[in-house]
N, C-alpha and C. Protein backbone atom coordinates (compact mmCIF):
# COMPACT_ATOMS: atom_id res chain seq x y z
N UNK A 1 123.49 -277.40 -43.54
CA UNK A 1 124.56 -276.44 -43.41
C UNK A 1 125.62 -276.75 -44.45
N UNK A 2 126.06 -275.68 -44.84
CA UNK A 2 127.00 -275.55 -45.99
C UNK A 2 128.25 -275.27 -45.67
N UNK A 3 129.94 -276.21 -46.26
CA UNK A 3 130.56 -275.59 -46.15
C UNK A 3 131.04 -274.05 -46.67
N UNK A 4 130.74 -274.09 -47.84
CA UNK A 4 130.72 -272.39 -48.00
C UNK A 4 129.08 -271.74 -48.50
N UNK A 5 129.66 -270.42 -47.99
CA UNK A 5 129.08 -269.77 -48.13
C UNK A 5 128.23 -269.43 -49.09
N UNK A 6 126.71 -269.40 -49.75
CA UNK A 6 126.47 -268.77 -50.81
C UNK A 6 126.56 -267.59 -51.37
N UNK A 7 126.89 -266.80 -50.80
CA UNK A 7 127.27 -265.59 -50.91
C UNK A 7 128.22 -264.99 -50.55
N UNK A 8 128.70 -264.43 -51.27
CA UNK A 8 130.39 -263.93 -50.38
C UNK A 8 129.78 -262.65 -49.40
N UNK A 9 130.65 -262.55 -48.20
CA UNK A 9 130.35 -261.23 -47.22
C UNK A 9 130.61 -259.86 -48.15
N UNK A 10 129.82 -259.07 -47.58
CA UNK A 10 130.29 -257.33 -48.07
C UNK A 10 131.13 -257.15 -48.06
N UNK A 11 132.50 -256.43 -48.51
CA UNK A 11 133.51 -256.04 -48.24
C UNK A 11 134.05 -254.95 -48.83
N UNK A 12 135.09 -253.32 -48.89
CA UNK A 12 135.20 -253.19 -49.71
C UNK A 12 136.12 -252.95 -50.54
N UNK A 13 135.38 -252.57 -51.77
CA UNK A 13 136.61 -253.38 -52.87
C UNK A 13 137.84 -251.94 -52.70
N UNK A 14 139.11 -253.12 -52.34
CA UNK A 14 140.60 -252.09 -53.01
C UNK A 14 140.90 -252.48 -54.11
N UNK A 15 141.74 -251.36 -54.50
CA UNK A 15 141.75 -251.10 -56.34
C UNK A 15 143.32 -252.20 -55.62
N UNK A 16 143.48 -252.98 -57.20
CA UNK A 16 144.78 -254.02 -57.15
C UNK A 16 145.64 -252.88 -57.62
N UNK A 17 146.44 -253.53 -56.72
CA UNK A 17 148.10 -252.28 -57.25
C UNK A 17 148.74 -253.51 -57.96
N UNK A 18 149.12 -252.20 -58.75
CA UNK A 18 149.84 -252.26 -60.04
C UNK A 18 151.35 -253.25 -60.02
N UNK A 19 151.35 -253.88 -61.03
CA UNK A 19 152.69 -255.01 -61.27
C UNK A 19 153.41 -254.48 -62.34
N UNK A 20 154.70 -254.85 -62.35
CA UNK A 20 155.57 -254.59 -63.22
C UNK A 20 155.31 -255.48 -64.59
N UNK A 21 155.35 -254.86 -65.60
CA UNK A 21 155.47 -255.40 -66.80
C UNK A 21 156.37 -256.61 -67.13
N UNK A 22 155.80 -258.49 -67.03
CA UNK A 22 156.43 -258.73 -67.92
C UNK A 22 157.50 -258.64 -69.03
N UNK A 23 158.93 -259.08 -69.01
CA UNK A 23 159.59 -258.86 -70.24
C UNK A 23 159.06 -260.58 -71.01
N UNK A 24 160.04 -260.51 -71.99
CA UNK A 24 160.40 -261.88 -73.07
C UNK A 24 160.69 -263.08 -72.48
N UNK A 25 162.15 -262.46 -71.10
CA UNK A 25 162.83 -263.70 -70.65
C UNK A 25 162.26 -263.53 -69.35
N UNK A 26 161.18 -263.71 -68.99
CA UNK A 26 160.37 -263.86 -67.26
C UNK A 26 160.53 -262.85 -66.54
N UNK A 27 161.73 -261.71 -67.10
CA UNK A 27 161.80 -261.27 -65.69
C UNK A 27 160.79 -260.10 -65.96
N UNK A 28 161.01 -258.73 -65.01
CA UNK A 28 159.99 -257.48 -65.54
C UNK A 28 160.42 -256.24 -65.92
N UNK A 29 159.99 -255.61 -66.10
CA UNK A 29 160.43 -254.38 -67.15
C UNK A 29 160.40 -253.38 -65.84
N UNK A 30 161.14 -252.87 -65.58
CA UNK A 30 161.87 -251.64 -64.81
C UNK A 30 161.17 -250.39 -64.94
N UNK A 31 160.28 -249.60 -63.90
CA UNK A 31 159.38 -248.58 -64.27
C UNK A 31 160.89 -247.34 -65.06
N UNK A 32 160.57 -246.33 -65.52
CA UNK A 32 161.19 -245.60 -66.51
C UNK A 32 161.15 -244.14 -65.91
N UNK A 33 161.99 -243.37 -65.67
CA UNK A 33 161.94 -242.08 -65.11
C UNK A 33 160.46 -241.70 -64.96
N UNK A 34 159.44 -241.41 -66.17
CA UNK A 34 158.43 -241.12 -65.60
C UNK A 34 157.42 -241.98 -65.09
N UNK A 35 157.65 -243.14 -64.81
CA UNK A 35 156.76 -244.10 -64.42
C UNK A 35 157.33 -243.97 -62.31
N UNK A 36 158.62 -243.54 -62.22
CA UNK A 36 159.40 -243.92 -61.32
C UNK A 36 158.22 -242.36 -60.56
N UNK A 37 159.05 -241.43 -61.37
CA UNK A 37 158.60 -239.84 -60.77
C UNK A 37 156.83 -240.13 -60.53
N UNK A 38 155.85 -240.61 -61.64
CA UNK A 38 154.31 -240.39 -60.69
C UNK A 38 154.90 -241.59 -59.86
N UNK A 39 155.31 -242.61 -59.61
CA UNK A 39 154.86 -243.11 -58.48
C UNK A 39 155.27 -242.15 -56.94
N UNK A 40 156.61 -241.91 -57.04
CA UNK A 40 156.77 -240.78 -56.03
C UNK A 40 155.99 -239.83 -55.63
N UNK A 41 155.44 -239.61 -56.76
CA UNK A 41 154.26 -238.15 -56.16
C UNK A 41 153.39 -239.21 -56.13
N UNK A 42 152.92 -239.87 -56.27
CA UNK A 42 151.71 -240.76 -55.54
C UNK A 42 151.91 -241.08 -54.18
N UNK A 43 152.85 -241.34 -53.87
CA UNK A 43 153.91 -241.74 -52.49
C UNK A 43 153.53 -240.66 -51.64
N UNK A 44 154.15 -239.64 -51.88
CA UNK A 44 154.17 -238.53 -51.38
C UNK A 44 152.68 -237.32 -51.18
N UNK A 45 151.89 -237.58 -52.13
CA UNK A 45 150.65 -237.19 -51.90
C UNK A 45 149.93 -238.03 -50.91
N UNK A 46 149.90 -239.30 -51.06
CA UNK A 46 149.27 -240.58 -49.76
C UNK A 46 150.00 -240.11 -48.10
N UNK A 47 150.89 -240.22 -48.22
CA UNK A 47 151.93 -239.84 -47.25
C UNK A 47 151.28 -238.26 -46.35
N UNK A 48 151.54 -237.07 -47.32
CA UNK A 48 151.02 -235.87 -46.94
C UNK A 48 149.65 -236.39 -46.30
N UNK A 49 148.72 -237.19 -47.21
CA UNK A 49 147.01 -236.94 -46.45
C UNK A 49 147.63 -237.72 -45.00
N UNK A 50 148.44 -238.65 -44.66
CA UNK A 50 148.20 -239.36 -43.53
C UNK A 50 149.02 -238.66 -42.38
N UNK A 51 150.08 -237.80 -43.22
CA UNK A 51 150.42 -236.80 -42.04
C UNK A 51 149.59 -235.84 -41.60
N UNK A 52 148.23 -235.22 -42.57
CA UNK A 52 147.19 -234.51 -42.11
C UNK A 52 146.24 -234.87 -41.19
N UNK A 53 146.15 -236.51 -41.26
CA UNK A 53 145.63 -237.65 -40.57
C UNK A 53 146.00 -237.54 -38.85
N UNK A 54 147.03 -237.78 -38.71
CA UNK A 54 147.63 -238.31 -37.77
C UNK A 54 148.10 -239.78 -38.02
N UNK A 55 148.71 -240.30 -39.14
CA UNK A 55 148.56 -241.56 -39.25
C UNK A 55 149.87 -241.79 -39.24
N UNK A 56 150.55 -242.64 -38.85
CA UNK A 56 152.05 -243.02 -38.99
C UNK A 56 152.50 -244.52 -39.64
N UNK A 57 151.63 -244.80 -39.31
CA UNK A 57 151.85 -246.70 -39.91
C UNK A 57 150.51 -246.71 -40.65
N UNK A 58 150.50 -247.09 -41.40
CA UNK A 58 149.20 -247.07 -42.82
C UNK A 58 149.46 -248.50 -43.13
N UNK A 59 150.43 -249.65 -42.44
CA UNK A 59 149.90 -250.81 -42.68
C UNK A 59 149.36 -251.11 -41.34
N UNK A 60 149.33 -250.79 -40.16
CA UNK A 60 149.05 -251.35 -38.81
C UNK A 60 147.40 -250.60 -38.84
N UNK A 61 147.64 -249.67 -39.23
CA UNK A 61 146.27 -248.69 -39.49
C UNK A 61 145.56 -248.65 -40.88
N UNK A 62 145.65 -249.74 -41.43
CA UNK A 62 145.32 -249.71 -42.73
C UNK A 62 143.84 -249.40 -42.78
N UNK A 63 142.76 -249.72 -41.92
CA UNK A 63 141.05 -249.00 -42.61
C UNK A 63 141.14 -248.07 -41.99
N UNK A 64 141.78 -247.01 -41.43
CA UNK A 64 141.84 -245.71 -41.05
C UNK A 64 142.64 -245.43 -41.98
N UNK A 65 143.73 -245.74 -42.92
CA UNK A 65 143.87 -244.94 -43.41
C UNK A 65 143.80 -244.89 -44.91
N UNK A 66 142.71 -246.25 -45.47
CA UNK A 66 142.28 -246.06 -46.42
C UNK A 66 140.49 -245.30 -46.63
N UNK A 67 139.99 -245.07 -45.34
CA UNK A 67 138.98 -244.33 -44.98
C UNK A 67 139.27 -242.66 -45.12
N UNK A 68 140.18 -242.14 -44.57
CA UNK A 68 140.95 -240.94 -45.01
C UNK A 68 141.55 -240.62 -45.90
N UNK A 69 141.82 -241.77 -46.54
CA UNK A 69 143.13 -241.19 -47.85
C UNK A 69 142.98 -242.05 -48.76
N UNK A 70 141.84 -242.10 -49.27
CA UNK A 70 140.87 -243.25 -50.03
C UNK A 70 141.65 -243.26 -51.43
N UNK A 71 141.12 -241.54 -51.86
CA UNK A 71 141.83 -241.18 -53.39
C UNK A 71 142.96 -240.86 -53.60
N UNK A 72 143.99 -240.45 -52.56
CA UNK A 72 145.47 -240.82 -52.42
C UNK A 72 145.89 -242.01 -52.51
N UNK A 73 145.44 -243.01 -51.51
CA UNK A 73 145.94 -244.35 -51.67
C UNK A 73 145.99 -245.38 -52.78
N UNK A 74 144.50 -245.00 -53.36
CA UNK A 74 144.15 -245.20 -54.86
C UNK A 74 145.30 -245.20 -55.66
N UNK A 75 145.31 -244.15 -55.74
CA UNK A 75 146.64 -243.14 -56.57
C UNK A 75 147.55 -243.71 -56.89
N UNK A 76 147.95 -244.34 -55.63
CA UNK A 76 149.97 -244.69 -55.12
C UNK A 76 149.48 -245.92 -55.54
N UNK A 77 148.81 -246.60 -55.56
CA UNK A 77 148.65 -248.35 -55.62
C UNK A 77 148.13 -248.36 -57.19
N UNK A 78 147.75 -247.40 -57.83
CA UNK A 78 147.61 -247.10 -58.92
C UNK A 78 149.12 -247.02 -59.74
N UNK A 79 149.91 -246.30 -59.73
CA UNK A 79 151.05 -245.77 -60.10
C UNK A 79 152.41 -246.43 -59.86
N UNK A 80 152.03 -247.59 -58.78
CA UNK A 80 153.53 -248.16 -58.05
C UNK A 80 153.30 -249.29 -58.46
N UNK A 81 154.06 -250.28 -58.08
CA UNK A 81 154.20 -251.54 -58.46
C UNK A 81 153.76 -252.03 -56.56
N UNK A 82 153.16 -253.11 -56.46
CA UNK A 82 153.30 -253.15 -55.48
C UNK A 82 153.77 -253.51 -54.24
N UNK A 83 154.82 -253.81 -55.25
CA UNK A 83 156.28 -254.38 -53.29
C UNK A 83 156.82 -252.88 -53.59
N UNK A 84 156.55 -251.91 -54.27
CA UNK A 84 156.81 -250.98 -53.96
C UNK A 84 156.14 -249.95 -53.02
N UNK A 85 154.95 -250.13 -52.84
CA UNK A 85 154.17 -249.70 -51.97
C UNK A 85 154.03 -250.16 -50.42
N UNK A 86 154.65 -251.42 -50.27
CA UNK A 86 154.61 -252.21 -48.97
C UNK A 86 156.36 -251.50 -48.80
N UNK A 87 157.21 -251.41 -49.28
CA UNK A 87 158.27 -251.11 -49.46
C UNK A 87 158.73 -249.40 -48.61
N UNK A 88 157.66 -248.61 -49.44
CA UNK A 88 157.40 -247.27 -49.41
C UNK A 88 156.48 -247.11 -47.69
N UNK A 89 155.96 -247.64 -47.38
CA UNK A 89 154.92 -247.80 -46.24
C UNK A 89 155.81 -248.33 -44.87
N UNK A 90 156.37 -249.65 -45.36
CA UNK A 90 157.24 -249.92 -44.00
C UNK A 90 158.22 -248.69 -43.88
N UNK A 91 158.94 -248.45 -44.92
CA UNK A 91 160.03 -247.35 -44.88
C UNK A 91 160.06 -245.98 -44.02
N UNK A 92 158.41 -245.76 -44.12
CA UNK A 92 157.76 -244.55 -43.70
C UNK A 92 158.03 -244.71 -42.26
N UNK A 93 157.79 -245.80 -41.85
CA UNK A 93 157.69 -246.59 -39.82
C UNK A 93 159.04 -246.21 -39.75
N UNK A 94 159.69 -246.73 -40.55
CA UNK A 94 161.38 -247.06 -39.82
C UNK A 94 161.86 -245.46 -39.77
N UNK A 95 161.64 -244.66 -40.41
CA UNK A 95 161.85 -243.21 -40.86
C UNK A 95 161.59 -243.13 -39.97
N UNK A 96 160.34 -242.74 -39.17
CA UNK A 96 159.75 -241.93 -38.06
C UNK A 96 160.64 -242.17 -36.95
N UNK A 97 160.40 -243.89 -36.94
CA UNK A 97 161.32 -244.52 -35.31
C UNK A 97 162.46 -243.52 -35.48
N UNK A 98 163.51 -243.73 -36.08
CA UNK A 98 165.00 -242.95 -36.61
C UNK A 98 164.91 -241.74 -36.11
N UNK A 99 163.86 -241.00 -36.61
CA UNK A 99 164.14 -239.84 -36.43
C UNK A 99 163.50 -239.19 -35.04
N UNK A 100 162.40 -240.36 -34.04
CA UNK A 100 162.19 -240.30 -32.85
C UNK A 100 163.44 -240.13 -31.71
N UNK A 101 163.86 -241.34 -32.03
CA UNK A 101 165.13 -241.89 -31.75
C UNK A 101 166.45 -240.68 -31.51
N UNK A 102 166.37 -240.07 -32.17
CA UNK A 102 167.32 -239.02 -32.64
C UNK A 102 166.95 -237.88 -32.07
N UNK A 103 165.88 -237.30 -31.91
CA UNK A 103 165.26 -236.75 -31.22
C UNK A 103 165.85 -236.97 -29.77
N UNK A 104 165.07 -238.51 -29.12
CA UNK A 104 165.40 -238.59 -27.73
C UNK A 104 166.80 -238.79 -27.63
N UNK A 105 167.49 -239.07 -28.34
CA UNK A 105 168.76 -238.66 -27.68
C UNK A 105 169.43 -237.25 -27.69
N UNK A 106 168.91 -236.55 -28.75
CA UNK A 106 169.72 -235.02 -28.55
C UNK A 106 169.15 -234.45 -27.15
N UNK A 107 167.51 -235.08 -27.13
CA UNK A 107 167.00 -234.49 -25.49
C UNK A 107 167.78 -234.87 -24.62
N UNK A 108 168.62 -236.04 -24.59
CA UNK A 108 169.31 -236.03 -23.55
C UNK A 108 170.33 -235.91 -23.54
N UNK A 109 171.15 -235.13 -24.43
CA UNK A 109 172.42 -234.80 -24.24
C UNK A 109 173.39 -235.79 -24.44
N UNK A 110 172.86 -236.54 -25.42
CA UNK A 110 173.82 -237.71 -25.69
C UNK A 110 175.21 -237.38 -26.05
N UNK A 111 176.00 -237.66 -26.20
CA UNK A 111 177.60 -237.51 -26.79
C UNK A 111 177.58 -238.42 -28.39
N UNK A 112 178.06 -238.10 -29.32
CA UNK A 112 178.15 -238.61 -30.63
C UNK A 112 179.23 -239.68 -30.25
N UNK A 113 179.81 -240.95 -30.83
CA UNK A 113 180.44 -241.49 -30.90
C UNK A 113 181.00 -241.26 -32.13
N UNK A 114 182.70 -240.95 -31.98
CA UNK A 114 183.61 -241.14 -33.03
C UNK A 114 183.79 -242.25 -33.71
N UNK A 115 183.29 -242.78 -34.80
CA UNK A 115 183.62 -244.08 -35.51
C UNK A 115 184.68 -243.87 -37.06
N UNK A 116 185.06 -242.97 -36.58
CA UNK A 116 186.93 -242.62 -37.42
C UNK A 116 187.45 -243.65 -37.71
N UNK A 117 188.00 -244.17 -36.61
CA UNK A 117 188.92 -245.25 -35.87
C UNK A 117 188.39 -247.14 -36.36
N UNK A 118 187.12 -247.01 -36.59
CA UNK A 118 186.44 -248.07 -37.29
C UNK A 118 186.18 -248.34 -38.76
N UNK A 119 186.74 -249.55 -39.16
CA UNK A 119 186.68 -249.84 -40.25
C UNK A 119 186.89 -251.21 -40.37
N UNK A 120 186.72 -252.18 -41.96
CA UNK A 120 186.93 -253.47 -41.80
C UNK A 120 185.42 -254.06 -41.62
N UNK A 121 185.79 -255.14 -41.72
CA UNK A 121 184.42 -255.97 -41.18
C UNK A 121 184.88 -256.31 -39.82
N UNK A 122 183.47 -257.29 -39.41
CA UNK A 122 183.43 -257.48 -38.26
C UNK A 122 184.15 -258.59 -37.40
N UNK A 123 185.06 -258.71 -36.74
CA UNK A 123 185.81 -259.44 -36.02
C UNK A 123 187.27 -259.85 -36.51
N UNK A 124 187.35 -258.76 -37.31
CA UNK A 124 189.09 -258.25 -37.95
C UNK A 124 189.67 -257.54 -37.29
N UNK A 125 191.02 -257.58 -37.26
CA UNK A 125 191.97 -256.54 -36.77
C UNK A 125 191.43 -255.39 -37.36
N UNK A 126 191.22 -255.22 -38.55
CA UNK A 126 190.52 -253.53 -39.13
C UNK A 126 189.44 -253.10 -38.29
N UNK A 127 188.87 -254.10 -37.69
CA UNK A 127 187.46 -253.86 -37.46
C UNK A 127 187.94 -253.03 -35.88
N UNK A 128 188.46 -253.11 -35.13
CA UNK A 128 188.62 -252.57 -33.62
C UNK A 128 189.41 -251.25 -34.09
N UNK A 129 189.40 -250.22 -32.72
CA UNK A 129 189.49 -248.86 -32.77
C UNK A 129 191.04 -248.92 -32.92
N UNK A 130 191.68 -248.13 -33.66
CA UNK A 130 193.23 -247.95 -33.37
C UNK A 130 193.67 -247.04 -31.75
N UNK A 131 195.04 -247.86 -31.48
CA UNK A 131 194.88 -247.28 -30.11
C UNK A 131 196.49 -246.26 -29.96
């Protein structure tokens, strides 16, 4: 018996998303209006197939929703850098919650809170309501 394997298992292959360019001094080169704009429509095309999906979290559901949105996902991981894509994906979750959220409270008749009166940081005289 072997510690590894002679063969690696089947698996299949995802395309590597894309990294930011290297500059001179280490750091990386900043995508450029049109590098910025396709990644958005890559975003946004991936996005559309998984709302056609039913999909809401595409990292919790990730082989459902690279099974559905194979050549979209491609696309966006193609076009983005990729903490922009983990970036773009969590964002999508927190969006939904928010706007769940917002939802259940207009269902219930919530009252808005006035935050006029608030300002300052936290545990300043600015910070409490004027009375």
């Amino acid at each position: 018996m072997s510690w590894f394997p002679t063969s690696a298992p089947a698996t299949t292959a995802q395309p590597t998303p894309s990294t930011p360019e290297p500059s001179q001094d280490g750091g990386y080169i900043a995508p450029d209006r049109t590098g910025r704009q396709r990644c958005w429509e890559g975003r946004d095309s991936f996005f559309q197939c998984l709302a056609n999906n039913g999909i809401i979290d595409s990292v919790k559901e990730d082989a459902k929703a690279r099974k559905l949105c194979a050549p979209e996902l491609g696309e966006f991981e193609r076009v983005c850098a990729s903490s922009w894509v983990t970036y773009f994906k969590k964002r999508r979750v927190m969006e939904f919650q928010r706007d769940m959220t917002i939802k259940k409270l207009n269902a219930e008749n919530a009252a808005p809170i006035d935050m006029a009166g608030w300002g300052g940081g936290a545990g300043s005289a600015a910070g409490r309501p004027s009375r």
